[in-house]
C-alpha atoms as a PDB file:
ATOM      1  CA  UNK A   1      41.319 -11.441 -43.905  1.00  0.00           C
ATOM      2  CA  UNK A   2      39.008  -8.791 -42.731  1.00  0.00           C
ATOM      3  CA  UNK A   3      36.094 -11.219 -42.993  1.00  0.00           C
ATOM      4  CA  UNK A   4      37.820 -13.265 -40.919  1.00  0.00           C
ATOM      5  CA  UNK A   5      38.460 -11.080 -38.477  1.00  0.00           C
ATOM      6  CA  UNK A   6      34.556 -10.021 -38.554  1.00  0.00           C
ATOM      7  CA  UNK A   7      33.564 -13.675 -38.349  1.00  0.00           C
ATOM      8  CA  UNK A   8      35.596 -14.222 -35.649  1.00  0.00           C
ATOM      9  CA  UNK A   9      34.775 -11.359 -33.462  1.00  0.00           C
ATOM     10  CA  UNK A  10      31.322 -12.478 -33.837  1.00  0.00           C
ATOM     11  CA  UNK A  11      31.868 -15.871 -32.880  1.00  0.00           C
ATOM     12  CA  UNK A  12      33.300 -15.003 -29.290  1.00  0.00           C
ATOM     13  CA  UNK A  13      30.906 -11.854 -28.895  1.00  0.00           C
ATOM     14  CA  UNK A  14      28.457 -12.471 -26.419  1.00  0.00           C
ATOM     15  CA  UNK A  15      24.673 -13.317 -27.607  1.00  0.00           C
ATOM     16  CA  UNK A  16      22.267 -10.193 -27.610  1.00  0.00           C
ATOM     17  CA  UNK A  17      19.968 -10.073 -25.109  1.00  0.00           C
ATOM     18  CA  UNK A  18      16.741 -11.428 -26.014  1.00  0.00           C
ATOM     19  CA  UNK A  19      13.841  -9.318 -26.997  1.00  0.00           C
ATOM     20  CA  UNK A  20      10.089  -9.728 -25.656  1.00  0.00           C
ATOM     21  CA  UNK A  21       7.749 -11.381 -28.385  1.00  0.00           C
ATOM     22  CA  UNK A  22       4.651  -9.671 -27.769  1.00  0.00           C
ATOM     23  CA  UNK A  23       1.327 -12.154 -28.087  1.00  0.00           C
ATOM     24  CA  UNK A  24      -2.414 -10.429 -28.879  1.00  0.00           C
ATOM     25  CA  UNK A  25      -4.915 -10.318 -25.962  1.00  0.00           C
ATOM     26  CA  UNK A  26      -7.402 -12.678 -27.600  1.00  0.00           C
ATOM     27  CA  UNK A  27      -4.388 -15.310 -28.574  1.00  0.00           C
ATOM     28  CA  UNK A  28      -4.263 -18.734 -27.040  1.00  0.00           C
ATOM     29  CA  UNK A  29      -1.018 -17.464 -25.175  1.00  0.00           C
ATOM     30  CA  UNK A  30      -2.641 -14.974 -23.312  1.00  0.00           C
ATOM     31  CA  UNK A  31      -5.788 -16.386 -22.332  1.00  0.00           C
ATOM     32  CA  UNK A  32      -4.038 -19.647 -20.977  1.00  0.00           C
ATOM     33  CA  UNK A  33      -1.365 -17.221 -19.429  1.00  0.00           C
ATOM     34  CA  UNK A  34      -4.406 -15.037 -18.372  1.00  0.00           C
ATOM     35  CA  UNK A  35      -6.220 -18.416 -16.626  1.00  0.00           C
ATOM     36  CA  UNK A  36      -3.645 -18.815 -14.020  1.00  0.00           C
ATOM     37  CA  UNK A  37      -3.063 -15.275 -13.509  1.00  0.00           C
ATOM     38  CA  UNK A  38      -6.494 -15.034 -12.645  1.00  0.00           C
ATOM     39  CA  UNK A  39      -6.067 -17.995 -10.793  1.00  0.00           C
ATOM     40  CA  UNK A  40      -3.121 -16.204  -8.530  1.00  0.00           C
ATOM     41  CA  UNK A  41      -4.690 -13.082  -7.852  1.00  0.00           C
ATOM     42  CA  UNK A  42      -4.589 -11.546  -4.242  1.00  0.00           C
ATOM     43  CA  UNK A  43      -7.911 -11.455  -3.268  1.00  0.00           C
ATOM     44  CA  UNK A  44      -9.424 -10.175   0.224  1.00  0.00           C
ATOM     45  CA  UNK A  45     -10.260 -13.760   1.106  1.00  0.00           C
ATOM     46  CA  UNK A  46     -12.150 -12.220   4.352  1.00  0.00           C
ATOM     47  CA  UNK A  47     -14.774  -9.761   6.068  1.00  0.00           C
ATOM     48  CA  UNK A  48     -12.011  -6.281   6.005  1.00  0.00           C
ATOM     49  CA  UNK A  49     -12.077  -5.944  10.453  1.00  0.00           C
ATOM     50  CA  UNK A  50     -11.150  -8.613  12.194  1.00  0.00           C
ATOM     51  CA  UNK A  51      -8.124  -8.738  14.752  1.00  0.00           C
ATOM     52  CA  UNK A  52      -5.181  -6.800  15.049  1.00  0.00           C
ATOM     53  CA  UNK A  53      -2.764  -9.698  13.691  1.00  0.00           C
ATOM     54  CA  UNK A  54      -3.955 -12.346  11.697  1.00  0.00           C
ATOM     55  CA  UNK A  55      -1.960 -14.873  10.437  1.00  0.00           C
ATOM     56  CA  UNK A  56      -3.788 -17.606   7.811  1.00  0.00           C
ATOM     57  CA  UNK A  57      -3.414 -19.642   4.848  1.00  0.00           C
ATOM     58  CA  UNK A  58      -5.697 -19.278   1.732  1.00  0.00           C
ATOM     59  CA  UNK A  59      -6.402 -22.131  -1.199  1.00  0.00           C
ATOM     60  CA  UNK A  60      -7.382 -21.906  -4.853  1.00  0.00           C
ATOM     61  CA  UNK A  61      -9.374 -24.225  -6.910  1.00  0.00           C
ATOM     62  CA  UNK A  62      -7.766 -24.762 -10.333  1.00  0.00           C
ATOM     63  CA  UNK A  63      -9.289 -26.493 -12.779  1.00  0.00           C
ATOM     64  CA  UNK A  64      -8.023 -28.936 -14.826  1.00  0.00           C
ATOM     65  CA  UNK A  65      -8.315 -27.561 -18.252  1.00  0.00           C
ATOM     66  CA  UNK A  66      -8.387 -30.363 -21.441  1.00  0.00           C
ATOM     67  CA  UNK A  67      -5.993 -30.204 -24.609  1.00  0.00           C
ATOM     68  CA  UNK A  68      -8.209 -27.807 -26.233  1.00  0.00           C
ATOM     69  CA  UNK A  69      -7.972 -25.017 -23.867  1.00  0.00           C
ATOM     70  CA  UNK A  70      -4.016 -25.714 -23.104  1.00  0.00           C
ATOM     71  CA  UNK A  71      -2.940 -25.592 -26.822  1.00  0.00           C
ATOM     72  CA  UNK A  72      -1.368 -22.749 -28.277  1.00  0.00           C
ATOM     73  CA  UNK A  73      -0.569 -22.029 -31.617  1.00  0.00           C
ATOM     74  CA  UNK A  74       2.681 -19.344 -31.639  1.00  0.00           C
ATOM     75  CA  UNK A  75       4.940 -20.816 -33.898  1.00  0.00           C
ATOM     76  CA  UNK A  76       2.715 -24.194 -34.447  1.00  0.00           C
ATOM     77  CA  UNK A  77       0.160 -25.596 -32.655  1.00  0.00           C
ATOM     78  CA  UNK A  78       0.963 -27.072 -29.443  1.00  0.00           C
ATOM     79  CA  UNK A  79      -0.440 -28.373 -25.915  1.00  0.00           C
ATOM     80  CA  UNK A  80       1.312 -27.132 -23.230  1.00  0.00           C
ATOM     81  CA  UNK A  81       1.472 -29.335 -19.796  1.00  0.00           C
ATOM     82  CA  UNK A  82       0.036 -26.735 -17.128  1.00  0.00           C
ATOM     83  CA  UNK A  83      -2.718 -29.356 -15.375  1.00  0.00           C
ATOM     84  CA  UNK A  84       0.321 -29.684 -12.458  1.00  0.00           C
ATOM     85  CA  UNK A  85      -2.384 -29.562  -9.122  1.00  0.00           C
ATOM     86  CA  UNK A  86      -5.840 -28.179  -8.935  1.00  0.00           C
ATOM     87  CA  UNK A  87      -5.162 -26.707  -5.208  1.00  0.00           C
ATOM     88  CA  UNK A  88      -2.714 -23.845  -4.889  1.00  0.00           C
ATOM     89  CA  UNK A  89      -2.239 -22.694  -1.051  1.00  0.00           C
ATOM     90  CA  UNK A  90      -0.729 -19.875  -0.017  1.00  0.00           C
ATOM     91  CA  UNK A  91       0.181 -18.498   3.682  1.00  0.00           C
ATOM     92  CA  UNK A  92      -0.740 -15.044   4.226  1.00  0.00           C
ATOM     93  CA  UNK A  93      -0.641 -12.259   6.904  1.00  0.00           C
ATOM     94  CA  UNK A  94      -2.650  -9.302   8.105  1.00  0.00           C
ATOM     95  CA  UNK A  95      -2.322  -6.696  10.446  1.00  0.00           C
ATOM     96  CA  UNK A  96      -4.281  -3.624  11.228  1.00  0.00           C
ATOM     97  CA  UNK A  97      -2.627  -0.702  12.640  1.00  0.00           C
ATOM     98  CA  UNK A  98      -5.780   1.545  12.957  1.00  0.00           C
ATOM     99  CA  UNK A  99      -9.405   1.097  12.703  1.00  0.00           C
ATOM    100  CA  UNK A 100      -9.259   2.367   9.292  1.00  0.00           C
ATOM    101  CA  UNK A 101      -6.149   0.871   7.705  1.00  0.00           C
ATOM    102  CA  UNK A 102      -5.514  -2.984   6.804  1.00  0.00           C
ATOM    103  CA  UNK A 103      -2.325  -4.268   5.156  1.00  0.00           C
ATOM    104  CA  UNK A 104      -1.808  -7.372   3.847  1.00  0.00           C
ATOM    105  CA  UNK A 105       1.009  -9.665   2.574  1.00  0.00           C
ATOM    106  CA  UNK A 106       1.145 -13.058   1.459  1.00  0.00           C
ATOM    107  CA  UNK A 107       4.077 -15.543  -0.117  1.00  0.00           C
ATOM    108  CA  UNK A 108       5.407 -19.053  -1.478  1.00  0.00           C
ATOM    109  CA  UNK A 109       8.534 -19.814  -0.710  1.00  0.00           C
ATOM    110  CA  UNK A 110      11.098 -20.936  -3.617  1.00  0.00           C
ATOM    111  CA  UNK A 111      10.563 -24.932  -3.008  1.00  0.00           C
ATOM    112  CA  UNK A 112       9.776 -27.554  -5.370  1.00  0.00           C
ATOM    113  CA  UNK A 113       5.925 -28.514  -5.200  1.00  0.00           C
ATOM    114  CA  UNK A 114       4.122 -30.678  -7.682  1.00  0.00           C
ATOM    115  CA  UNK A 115       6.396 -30.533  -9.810  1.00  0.00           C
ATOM    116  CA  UNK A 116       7.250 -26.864 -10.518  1.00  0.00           C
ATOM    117  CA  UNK A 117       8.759 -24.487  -8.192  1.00  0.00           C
ATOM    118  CA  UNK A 118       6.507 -21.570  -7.670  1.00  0.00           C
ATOM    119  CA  UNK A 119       8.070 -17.766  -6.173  1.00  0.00           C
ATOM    120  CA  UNK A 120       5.799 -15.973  -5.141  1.00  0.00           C
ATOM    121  CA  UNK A 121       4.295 -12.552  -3.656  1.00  0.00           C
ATOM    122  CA  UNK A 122       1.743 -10.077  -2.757  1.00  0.00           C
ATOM    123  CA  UNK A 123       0.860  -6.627  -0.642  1.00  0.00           C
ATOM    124  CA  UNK A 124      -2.301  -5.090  -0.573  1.00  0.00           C
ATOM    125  CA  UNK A 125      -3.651  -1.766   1.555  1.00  0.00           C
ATOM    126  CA  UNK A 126      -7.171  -1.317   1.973  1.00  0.00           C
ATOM    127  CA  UNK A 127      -8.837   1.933   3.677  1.00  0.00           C
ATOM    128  CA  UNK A 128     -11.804   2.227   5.143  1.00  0.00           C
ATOM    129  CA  UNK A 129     -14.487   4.659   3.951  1.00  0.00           C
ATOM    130  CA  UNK A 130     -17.363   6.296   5.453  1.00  0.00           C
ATOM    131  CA  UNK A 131     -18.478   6.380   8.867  1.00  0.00           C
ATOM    132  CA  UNK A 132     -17.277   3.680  11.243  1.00  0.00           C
ATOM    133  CA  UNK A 133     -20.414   3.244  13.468  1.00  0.00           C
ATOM    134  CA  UNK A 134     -22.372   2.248   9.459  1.00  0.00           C
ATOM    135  CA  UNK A 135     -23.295  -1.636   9.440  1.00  0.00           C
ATOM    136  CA  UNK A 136     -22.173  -1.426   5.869  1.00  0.00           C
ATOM    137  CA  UNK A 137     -18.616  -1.011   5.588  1.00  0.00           C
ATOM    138  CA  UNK A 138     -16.644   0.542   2.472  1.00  0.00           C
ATOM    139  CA  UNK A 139     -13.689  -0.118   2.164  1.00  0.00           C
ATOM    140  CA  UNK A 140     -10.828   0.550  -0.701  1.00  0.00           C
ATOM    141  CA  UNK A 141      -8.061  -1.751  -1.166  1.00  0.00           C
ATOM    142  CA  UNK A 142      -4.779  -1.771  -3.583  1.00  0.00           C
ATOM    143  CA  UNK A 143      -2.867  -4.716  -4.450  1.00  0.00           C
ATOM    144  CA  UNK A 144       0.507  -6.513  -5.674  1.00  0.00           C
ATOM    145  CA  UNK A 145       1.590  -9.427  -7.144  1.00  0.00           C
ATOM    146  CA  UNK A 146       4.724 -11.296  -8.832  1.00  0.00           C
ATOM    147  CA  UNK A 147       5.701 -14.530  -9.023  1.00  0.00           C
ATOM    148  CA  UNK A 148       8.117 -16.297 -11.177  1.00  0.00           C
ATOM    149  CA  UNK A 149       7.127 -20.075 -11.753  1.00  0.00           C
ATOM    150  CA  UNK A 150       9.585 -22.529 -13.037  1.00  0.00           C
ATOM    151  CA  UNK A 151       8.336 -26.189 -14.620  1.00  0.00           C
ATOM    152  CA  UNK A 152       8.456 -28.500 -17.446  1.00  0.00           C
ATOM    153  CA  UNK A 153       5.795 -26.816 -19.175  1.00  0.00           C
ATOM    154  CA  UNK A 154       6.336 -26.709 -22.763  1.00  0.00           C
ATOM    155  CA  UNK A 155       8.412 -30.439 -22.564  1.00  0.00           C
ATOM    156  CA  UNK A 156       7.599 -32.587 -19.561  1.00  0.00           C
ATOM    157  CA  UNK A 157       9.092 -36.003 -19.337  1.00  0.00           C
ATOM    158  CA  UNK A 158       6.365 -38.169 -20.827  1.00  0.00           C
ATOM    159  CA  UNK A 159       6.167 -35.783 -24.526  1.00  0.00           C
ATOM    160  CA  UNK A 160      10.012 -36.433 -24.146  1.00  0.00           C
ATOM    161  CA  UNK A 161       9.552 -39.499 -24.773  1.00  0.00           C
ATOM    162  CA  UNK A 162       6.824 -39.916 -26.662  1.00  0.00           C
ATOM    163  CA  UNK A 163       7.146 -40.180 -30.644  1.00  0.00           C
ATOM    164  CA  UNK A 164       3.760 -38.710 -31.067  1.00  0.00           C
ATOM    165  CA  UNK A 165       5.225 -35.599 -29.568  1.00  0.00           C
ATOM    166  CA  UNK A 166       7.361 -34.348 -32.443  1.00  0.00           C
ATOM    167  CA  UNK A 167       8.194 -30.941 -31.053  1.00  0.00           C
ATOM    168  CA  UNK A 168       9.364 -32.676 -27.693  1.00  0.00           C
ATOM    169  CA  UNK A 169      10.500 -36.336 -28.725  1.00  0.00           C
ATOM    170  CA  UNK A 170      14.141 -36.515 -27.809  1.00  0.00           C
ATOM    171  CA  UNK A 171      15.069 -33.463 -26.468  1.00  0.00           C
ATOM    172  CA  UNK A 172      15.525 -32.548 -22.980  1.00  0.00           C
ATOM    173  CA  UNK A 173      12.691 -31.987 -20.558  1.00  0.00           C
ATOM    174  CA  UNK A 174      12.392 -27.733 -20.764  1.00  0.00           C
ATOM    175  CA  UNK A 175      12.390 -25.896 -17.810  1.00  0.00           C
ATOM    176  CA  UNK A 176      10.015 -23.087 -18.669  1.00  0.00           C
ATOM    177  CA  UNK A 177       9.054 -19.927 -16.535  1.00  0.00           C
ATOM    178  CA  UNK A 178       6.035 -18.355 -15.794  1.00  0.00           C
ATOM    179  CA  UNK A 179       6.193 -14.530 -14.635  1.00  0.00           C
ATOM    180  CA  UNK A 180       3.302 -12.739 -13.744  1.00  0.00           C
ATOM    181  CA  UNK A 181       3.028  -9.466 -12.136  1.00  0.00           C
ATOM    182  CA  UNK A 182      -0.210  -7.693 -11.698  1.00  0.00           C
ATOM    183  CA  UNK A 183      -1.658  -4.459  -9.910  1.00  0.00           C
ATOM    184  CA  UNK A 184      -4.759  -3.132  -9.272  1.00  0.00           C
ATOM    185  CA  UNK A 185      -7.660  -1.952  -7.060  1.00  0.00           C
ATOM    186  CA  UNK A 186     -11.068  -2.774  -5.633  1.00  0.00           C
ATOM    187  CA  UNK A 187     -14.179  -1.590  -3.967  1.00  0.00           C
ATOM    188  CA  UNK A 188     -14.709  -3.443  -1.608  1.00  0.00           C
ATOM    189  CA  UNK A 189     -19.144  -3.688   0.494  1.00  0.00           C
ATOM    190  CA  UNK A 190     -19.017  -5.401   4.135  1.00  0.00           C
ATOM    191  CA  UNK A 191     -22.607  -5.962   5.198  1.00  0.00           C
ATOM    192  CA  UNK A 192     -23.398  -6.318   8.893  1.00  0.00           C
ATOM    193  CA  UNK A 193     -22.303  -8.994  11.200  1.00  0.00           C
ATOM    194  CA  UNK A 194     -25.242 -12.223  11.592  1.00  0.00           C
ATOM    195  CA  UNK A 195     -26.573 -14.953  13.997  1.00  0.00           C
ATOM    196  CA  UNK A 196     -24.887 -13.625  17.265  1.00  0.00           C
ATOM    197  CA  UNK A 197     -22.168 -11.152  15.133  1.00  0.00           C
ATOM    198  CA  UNK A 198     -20.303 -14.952  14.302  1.00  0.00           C
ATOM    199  CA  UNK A 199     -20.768 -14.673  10.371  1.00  0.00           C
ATOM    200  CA  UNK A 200     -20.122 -11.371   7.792  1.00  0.00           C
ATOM    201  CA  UNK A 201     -20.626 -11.388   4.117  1.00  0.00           C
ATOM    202  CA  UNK A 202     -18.857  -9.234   1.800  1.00  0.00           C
ATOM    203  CA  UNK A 203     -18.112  -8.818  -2.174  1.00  0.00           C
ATOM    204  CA  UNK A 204     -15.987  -6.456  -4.335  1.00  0.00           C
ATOM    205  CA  UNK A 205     -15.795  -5.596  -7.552  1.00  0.00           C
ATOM    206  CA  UNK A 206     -12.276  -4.691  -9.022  1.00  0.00           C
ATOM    207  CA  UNK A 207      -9.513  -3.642 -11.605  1.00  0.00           C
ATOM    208  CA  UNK A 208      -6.074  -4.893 -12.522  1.00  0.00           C
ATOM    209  CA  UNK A 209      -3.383  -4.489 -14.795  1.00  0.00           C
ATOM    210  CA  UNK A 210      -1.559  -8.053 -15.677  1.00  0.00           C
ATOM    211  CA  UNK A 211       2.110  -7.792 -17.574  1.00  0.00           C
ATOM    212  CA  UNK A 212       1.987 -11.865 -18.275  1.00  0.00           C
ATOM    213  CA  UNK A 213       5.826 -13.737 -19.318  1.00  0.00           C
ATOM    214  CA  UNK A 214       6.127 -16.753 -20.779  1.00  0.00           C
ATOM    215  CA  UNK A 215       9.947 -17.847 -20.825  1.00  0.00           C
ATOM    216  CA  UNK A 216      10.324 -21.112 -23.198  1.00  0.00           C
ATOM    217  CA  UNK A 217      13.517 -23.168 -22.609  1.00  0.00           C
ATOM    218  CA  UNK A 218      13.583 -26.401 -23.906  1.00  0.00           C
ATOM    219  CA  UNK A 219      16.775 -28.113 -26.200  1.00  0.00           C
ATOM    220  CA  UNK A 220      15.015 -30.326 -29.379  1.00  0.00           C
ATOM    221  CA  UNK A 221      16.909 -33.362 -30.394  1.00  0.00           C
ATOM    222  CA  UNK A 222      18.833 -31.374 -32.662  1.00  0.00           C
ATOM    223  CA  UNK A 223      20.649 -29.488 -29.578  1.00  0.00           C
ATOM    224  CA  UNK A 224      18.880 -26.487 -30.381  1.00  0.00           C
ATOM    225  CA  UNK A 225      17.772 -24.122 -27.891  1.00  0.00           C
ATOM    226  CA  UNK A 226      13.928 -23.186 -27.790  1.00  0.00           C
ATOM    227  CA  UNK A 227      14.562 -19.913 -26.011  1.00  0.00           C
ATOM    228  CA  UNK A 228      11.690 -17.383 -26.925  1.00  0.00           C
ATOM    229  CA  UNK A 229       9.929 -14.974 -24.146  1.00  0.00           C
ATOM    230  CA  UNK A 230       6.411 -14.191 -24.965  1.00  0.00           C
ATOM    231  CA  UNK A 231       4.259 -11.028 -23.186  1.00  0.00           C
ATOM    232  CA  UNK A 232       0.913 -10.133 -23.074  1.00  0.00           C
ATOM    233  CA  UNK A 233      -0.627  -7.429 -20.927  1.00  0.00           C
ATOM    234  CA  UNK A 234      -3.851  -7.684 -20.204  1.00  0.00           C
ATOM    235  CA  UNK A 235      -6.662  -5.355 -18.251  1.00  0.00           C
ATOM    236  CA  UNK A 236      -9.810  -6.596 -16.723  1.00  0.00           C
ATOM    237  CA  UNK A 237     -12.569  -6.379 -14.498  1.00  0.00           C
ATOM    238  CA  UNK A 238     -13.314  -8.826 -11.845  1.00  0.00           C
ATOM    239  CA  UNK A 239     -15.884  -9.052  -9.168  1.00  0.00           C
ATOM    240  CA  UNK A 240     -15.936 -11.623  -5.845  1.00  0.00           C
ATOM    241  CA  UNK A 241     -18.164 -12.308  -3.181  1.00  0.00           C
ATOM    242  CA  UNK A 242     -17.570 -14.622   0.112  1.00  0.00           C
ATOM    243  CA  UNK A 243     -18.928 -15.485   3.518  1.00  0.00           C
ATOM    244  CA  UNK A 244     -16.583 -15.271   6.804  1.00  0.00           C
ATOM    245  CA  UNK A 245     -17.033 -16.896   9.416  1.00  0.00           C
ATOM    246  CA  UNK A 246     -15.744 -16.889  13.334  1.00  0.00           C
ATOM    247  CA  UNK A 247     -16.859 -20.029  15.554  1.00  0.00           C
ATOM    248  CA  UNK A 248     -13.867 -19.268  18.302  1.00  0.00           C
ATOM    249  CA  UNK A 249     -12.439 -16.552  19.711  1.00  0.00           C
ATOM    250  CA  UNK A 250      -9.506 -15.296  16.908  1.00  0.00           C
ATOM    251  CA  UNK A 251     -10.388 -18.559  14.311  1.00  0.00           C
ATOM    252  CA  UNK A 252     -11.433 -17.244  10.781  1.00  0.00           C
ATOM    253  CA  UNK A 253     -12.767 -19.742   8.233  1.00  0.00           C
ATOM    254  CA  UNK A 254     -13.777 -18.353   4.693  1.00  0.00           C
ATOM    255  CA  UNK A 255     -14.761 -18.795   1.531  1.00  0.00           C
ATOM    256  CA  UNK A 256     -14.737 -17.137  -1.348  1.00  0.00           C
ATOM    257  CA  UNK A 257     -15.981 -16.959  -5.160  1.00  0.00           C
ATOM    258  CA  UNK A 258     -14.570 -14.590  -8.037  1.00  0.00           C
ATOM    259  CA  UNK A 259     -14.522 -14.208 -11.561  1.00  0.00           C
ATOM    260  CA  UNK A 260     -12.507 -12.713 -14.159  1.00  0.00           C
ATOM    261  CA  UNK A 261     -14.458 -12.371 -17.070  1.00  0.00           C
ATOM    262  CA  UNK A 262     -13.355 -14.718 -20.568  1.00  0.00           C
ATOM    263  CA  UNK A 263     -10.840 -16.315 -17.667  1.00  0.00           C
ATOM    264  CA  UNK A 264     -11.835 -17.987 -14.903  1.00  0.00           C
ATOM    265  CA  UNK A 265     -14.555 -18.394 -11.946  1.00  0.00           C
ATOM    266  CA  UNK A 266     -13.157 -19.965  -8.901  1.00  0.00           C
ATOM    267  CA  UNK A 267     -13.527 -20.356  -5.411  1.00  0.00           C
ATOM    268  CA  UNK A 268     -11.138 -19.828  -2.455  1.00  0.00           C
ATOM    269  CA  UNK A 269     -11.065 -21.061   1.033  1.00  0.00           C
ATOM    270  CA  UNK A 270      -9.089 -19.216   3.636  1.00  0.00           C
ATOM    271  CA  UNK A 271      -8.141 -20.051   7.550  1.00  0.00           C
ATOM    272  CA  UNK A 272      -7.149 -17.802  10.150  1.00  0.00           C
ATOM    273  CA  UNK A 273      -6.161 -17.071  13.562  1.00  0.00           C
ATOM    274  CA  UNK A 274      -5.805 -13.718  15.256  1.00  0.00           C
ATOM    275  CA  UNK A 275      -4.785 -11.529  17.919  1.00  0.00           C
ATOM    276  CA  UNK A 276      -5.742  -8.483  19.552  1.00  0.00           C
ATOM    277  CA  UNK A 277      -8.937  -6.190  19.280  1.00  0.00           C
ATOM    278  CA  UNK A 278     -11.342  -6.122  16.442  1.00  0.00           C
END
């Protein structure tokens, strides 16, 4: 009777909360996980002074990545469907309350695009160092990020249905998660204004901290639940370098290359419009 009892108590407990799987820094997991964190990073995307209020839009360049860089191999080896767009935009803000301060914000709303729905956001500082009448400008700039991205990664409709899929082959399409948050800082060179003070270069080189979730959720055809959360935390370096442009009065057009070393190189394009006095 008292096993019973046990058995029973058991049966209408609720489930314990899962625990984080932790995944090496050099596994398949994190360096695909690593990719699109990379990918997502707040950069600068733009010479530090410009107008009072600015308010733009940035883009990334994703690339598409083949089966060999999008398998992983935690519990069996599998390719995981992550090629959803290779242009990610994202609006973004600034606003300058003194010559020597710059703060920054940017954010994706929680809408369906491409087929995932991205929620997303980031806040950055930046100070100014050094003298202000210098043609080189330092400048030193912290930043945030976290997003939680929900799509049929590990399942999508077509490995669903496809027999050659065996982990995937009639189950339910999963509705997986990606949650990265990041933080970290960079040192930022502006170099003096060119051809009639319409066109600034600039280039960083930074430092960030990445805690990197990977939420599986995906019922086999057995009805069982796929449910695992995997972590990585990665730190690297990562330099960038860009040319801004202003052909009107308040218009800002940009672009932008970075890299994250053993993760991506990439380039950014970024428009903006601003008011008030440089």
């Amino acid at each position: 009777m008292r096993s019973i009892a046990v058995l029973s108590l058991l049966a209408i407990s609720p489930c314990p909360a899962r625990a984080d799987v932790p995944v090496a820094d050099d596994s398949s997991e994190a360096q695909l996980t690593g990719l699109y964190a990379a990918a997502l990073s707040f950069t600068p995307v733009g010479y530090q002074p410009g107008r009072r209020v600015e308010a733009g839009v940035e883009a990334v360049y994703l690339p598409s990545l083949d089966e060999d860089d999008r398998q992983t191999t935690f519990a069996g080896a599998k390719v995981q469907n992550t090629n959803f767009t290779k242009v990610l935009p994202r609006p973004r803000l600034r606003w300058r309350p003194s010559a020597d301060w710059l703060l920054e914000g940017a954010a994706f709303p929680e809408v369906q695009v491409v087929g995932v729905t991205p929620d997303m956001y980031a806040l950055s500082a930046a100070y100014h160092l050094g003298a202000r009448e210098s043609e080189i400008g330092f400048w030193v700039r912290a930043h945030y990020l976290k997003a939680d991205i929900e799509g049929p990664i590990t399942c999508p409709e077509e490995a669903v249905e496809d027999p050659a899929k065996s982990v995937c082959f009639g189950g339910q399409v999963s509705s997986d998660r990606f949650r990265p948050e990041a933080y970290g800082v960079d040192l930022i060179v502006g170099g003096p204004r060119l051809f009639a003070d319409v066109l600034a270069w600039y280039a960083a080189a930074g430092y960030r901290h990445e805690t990197l979730r990977f939420e599986t959720h995906f019922v086999n055809a057995f009805g069982r639940l796929d449910d695992q959360e995997l972590v990585a935390r990665l730190d690297r370096a990562s330099i960038l370098g860009g040319l801004t442009w202003t052909p009107a009065h308040g218009l800002r057009l940009t672009m932008e290359a970075s890299y994250a070393p053993e993760a991506l190189l990439t380039g950014r394009l970024g428009i903006g419009y601003g008011w008030g006095g440089r």
